[in-house]
PDB file of N, CA and C in Angstrom:
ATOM      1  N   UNK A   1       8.031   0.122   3.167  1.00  0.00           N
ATOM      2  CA  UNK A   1       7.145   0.436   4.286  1.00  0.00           C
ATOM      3  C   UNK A   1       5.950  -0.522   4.268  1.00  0.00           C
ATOM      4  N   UNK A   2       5.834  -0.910   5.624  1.00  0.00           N
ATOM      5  CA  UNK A   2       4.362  -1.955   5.433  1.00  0.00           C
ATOM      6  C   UNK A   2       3.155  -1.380   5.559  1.00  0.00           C
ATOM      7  N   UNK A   3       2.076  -1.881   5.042  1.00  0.00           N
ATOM      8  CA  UNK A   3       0.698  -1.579   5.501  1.00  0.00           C
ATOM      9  C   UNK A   3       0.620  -1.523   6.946  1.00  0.00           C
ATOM     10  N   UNK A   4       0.104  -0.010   7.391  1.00  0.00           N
ATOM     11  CA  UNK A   4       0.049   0.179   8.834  1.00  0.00           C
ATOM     12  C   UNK A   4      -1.599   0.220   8.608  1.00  0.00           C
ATOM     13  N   UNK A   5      -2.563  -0.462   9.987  1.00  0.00           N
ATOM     14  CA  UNK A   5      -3.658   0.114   9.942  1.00  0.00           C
ATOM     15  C   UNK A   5      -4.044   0.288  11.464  1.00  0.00           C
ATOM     16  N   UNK A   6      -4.989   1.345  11.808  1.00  0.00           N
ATOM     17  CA  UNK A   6      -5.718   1.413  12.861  1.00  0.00           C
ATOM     18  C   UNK A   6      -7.129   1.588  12.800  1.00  0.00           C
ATOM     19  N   UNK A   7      -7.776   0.548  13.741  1.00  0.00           N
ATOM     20  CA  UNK A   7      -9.018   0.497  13.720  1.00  0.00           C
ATOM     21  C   UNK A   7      -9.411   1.386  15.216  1.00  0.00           C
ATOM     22  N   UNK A   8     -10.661   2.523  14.850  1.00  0.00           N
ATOM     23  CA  UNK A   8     -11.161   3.067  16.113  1.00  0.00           C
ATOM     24  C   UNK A   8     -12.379   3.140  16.071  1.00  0.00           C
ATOM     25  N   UNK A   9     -12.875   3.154  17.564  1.00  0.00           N
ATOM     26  CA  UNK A   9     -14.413   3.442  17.891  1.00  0.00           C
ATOM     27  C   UNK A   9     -14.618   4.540  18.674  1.00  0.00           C
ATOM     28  N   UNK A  10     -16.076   5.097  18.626  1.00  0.00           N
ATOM     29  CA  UNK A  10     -15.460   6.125  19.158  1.00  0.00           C
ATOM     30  C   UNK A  10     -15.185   6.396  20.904  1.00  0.00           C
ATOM     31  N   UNK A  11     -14.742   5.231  21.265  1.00  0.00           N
ATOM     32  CA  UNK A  11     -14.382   4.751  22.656  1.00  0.00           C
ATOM     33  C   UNK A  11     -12.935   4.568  23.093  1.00  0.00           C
ATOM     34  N   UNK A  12     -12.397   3.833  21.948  1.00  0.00           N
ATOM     35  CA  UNK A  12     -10.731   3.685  21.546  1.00  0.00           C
ATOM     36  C   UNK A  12     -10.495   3.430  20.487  1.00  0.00           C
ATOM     37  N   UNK A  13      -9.055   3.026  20.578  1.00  0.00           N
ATOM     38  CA  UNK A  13      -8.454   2.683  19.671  1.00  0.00           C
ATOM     39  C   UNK A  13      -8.931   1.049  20.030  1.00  0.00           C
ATOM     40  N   UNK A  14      -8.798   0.420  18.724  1.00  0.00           N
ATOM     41  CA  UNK A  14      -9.084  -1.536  18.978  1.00  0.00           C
ATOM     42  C   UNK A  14      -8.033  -1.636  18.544  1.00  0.00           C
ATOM     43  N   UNK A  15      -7.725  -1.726  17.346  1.00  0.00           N
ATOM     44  CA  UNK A  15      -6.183  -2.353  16.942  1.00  0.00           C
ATOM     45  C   UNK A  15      -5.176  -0.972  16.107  1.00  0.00           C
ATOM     46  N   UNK A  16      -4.242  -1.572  16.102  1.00  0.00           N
ATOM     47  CA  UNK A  16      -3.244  -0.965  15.082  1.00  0.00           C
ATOM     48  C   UNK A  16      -2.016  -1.912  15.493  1.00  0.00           C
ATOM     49  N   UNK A  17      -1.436  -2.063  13.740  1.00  0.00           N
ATOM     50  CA  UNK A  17      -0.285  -3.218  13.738  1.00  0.00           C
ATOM     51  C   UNK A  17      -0.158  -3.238  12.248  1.00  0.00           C
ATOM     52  N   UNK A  18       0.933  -3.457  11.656  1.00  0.00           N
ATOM     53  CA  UNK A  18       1.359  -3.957  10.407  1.00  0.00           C
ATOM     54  C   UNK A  18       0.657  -4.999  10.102  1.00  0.00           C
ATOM     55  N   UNK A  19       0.054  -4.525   8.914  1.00  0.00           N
ATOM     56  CA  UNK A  19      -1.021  -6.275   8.086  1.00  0.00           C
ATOM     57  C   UNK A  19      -0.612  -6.508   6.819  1.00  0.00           C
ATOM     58  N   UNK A  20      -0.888  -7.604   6.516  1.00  0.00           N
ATOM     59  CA  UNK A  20      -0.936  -7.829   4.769  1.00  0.00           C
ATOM     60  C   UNK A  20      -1.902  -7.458   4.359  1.00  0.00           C
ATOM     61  N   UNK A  21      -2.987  -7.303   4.703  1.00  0.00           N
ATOM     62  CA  UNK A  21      -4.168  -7.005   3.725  1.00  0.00           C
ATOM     63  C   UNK A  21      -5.749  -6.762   4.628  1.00  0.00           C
ATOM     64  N   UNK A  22      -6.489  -6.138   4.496  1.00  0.00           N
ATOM     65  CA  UNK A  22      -8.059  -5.634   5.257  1.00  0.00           C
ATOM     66  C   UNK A  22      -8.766  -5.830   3.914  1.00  0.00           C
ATOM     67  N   UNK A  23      -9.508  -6.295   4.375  1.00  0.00           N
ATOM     68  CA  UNK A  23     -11.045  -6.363   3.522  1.00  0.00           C
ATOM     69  C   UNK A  23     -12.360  -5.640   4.793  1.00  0.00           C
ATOM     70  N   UNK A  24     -12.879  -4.396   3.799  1.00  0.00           N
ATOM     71  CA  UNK A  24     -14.158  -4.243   4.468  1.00  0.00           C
ATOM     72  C   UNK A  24     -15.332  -4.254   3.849  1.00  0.00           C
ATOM     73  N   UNK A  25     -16.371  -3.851   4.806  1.00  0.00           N
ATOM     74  CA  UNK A  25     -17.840  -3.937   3.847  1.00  0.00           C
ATOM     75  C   UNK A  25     -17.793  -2.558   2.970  1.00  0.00           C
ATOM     76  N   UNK A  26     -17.553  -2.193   2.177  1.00  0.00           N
ATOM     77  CA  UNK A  26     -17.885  -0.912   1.340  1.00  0.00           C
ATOM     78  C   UNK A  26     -19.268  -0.373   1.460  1.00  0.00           C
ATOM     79  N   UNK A  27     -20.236   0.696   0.873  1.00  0.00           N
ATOM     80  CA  UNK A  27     -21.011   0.767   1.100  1.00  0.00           C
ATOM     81  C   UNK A  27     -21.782  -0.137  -0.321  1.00  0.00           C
ATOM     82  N   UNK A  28     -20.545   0.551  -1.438  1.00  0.00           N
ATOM     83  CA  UNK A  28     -21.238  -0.278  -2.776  1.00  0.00           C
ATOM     84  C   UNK A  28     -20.691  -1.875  -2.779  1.00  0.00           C
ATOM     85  N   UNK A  29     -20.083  -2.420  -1.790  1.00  0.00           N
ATOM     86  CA  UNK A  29     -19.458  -4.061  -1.897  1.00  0.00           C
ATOM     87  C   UNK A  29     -18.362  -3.926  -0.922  1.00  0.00           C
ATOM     88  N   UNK A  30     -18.016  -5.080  -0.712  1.00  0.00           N
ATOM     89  CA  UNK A  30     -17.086  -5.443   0.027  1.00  0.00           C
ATOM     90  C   UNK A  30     -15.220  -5.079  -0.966  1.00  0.00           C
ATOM     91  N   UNK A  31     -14.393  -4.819  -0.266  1.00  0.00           N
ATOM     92  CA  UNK A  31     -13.360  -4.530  -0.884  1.00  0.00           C
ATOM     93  C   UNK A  31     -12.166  -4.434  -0.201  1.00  0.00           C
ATOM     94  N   UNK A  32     -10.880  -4.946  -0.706  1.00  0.00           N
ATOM     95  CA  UNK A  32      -9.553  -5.287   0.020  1.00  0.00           C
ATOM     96  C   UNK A  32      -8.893  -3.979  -0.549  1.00  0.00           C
ATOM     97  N   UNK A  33      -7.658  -4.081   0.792  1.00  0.00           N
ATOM     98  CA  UNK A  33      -6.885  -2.998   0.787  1.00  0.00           C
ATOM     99  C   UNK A  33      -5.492  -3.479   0.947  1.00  0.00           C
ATOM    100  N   UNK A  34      -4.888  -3.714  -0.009  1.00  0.00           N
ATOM    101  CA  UNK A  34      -3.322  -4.114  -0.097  1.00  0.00           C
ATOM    102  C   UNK A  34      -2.257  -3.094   0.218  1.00  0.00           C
ATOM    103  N   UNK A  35      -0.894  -3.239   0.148  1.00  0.00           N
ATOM    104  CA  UNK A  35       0.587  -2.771   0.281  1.00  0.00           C
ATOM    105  C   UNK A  35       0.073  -1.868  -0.884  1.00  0.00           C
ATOM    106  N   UNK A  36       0.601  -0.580  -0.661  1.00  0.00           N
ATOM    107  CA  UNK A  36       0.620  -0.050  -2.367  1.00  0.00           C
ATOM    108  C   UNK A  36      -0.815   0.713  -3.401  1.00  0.00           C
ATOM    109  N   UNK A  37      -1.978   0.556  -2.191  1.00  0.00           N
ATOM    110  CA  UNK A  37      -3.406   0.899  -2.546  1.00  0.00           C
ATOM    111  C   UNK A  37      -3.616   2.317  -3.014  1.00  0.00           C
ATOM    112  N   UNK A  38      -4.076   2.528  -4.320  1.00  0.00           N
ATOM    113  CA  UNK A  38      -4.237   3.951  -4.439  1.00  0.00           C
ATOM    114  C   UNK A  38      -5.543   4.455  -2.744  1.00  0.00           C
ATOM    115  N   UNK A  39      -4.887   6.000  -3.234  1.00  0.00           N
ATOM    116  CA  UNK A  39      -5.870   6.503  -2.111  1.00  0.00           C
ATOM    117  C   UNK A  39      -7.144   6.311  -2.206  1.00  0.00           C
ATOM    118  N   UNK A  40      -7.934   6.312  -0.999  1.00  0.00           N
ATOM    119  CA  UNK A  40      -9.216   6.033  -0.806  1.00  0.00           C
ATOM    120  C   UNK A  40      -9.777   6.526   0.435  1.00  0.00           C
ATOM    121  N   UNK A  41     -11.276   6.796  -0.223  1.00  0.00           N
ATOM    122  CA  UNK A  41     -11.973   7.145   1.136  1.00  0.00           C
ATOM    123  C   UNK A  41     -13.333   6.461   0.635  1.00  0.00           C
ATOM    124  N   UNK A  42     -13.690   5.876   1.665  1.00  0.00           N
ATOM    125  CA  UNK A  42     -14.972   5.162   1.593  1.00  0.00           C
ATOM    126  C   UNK A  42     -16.103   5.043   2.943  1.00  0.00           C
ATOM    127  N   UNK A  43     -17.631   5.268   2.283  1.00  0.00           N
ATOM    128  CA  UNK A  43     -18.533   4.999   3.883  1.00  0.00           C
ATOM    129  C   UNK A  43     -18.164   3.195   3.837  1.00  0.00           C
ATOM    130  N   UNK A  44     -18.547   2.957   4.939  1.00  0.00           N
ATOM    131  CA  UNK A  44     -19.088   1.506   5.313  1.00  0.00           C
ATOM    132  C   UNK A  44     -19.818   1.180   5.722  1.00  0.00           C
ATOM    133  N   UNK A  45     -20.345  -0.057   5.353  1.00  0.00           N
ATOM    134  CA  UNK A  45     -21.877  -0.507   5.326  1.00  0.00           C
ATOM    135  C   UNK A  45     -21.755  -1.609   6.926  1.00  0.00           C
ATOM    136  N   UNK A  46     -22.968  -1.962   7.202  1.00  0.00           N
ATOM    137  CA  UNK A  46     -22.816  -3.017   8.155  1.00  0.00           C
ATOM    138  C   UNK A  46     -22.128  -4.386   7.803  1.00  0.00           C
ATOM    139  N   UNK A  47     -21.215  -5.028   8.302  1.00  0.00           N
ATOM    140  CA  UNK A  47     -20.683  -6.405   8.278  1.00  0.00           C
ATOM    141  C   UNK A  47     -19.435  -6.546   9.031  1.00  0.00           C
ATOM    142  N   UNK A  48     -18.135  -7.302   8.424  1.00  0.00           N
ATOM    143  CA  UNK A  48     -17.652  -7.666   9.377  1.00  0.00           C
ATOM    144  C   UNK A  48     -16.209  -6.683   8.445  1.00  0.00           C
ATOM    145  N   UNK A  49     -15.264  -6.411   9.362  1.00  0.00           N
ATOM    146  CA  UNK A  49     -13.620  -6.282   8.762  1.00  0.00           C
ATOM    147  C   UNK A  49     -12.916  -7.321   9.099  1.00  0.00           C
ATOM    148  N   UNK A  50     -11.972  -7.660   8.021  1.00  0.00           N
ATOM    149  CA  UNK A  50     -11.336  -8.671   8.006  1.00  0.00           C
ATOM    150  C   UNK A  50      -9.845  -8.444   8.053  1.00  0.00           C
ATOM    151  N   UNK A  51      -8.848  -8.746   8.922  1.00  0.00           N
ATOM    152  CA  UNK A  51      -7.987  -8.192   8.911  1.00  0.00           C
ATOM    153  C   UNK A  51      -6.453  -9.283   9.123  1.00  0.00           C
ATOM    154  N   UNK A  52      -5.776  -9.543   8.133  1.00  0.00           N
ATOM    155  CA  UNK A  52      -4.524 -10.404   8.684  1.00  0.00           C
ATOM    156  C   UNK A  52      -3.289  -9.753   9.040  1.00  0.00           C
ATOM    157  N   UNK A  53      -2.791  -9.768   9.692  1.00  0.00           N
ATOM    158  CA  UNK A  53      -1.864  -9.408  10.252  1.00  0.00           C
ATOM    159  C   UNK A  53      -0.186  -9.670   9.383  1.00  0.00           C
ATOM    160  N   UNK A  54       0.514  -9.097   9.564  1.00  0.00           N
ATOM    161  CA  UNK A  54       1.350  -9.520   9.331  1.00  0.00           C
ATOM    162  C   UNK A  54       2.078 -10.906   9.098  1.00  0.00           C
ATOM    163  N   UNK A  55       1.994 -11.386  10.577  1.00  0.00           N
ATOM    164  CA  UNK A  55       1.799 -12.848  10.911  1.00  0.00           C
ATOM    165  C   UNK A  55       1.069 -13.972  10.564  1.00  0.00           C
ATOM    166  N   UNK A  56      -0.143 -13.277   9.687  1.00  0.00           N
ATOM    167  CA  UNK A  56      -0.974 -14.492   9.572  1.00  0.00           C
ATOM    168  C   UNK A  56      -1.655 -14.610   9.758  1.00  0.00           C
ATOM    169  N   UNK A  57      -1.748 -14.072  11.182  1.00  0.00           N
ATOM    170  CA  UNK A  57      -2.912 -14.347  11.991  1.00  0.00           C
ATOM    171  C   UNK A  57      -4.169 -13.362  11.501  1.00  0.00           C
ATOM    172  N   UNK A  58      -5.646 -13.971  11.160  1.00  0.00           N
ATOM    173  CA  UNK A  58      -6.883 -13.199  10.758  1.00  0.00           C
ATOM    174  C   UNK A  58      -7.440 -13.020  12.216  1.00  0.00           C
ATOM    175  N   UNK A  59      -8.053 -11.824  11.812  1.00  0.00           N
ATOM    176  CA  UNK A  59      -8.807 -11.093  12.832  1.00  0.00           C
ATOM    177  C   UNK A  59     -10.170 -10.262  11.989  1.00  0.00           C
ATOM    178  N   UNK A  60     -11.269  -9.980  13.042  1.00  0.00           N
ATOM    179  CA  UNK A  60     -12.341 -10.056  12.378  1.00  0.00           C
ATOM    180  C   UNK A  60     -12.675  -8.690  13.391  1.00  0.00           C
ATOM    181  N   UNK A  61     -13.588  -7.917  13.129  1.00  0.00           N
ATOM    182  CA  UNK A  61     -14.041  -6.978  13.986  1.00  0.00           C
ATOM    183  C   UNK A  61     -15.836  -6.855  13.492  1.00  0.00           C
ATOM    184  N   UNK A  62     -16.668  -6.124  14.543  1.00  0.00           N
ATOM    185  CA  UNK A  62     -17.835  -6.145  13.637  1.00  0.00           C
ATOM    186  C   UNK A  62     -17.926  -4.784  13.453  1.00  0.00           C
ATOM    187  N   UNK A  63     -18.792  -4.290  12.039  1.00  0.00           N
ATOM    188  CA  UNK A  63     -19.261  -2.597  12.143  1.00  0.00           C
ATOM    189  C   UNK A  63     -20.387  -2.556  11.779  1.00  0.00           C
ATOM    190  N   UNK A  64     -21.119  -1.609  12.158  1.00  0.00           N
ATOM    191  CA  UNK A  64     -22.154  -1.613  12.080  1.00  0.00           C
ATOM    192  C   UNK A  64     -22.207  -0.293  10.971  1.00  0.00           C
ATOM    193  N   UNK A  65     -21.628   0.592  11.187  1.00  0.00           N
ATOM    194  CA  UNK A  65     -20.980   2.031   9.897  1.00  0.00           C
ATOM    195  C   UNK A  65     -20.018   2.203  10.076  1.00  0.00           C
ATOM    196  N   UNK A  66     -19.441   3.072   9.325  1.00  0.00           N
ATOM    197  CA  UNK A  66     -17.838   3.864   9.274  1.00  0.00           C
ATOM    198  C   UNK A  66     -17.517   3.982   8.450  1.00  0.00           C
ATOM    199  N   UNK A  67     -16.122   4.637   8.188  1.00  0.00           N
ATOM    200  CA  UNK A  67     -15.217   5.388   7.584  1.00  0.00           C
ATOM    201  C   UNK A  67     -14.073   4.965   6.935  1.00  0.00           C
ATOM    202  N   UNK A  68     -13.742   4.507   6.020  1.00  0.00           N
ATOM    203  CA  UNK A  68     -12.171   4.042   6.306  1.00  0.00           C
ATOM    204  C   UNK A  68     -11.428   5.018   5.152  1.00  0.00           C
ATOM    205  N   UNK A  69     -10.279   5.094   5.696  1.00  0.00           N
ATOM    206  CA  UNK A  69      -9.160   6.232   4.618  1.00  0.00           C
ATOM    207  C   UNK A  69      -8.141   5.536   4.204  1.00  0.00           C
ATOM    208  N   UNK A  70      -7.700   5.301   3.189  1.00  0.00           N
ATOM    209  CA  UNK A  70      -6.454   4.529   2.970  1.00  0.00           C
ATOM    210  C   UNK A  70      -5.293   5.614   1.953  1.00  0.00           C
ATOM    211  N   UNK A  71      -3.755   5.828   2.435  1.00  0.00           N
ATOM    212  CA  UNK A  71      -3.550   6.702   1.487  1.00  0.00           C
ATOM    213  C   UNK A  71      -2.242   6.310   2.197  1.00  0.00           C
ATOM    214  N   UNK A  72      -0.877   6.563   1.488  1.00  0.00           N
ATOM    215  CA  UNK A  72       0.641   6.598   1.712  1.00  0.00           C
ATOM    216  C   UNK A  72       1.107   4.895   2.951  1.00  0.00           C
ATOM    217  N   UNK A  73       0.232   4.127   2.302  1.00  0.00           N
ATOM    218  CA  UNK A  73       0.499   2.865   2.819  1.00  0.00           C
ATOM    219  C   UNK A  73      -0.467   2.549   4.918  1.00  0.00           C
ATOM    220  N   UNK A  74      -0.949   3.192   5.030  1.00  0.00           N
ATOM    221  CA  UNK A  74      -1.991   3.494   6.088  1.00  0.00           C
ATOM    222  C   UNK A  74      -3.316   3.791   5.704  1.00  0.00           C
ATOM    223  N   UNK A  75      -3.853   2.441   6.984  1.00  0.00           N
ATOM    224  CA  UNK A  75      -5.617   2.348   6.393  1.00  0.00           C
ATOM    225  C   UNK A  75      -5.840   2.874   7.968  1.00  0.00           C
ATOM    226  N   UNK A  76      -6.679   3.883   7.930  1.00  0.00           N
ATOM    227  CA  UNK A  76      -7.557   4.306   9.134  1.00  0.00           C
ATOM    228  C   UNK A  76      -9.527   3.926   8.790  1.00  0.00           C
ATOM    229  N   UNK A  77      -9.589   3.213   9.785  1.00  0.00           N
ATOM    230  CA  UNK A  77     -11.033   2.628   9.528  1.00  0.00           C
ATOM    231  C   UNK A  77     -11.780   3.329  11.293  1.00  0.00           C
ATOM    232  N   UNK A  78     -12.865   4.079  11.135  1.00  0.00           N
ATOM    233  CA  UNK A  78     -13.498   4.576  12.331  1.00  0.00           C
ATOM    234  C   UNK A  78     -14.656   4.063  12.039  1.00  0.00           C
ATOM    235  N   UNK A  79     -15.278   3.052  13.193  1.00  0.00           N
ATOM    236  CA  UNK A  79     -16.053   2.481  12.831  1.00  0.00           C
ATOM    237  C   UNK A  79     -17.165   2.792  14.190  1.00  0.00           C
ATOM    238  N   UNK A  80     -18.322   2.210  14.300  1.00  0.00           N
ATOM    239  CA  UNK A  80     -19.359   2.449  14.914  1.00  0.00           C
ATOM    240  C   UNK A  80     -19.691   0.933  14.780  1.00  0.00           C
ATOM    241  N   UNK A  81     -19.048   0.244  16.455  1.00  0.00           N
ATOM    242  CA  UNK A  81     -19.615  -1.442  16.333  1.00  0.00           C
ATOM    243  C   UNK A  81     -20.942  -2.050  17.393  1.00  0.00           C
TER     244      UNK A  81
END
């Protein structure tokens, strides 16, 4: 199963798609979220998410706070941009 993630505001949904890997701002540091991540729940601090896709392709979002949950191969990040 691949890393599924969805990013929301509380306006919509922005993305969701199979990635290799998210990096966000943590509140205590910045921190990546791989295939296989023990569970997690974390605040987030202001900066940017970093997000590659499956494909390759990087994508960037901004937050200003939020949430992210990571657990059974799905990262949910609710953010406030």
């Amino acid at each position: 199963m691949d890393l599924q993630c969805e990013i929301v505001t509380p306006m919509d949904i922005i993305y969701t798609a199979p990635v290799g890997l998210v990096t966000v701002p943590g509140e205590k540091g910045e921190f990546t979220v791989l295939k296989n991540h023990a569970p997690i729940i974390s605040v987030l601090s202001e900066g940017k998410i970093r997000v590659i896709g499956k494909d390759g392709q990087e994508n960037f979002f901004d937050c200003k706070s939020g949430v992210v949950e990571c657990k059974s191969n799905k990262i949910v990040i609710l953010i406030h941009e």
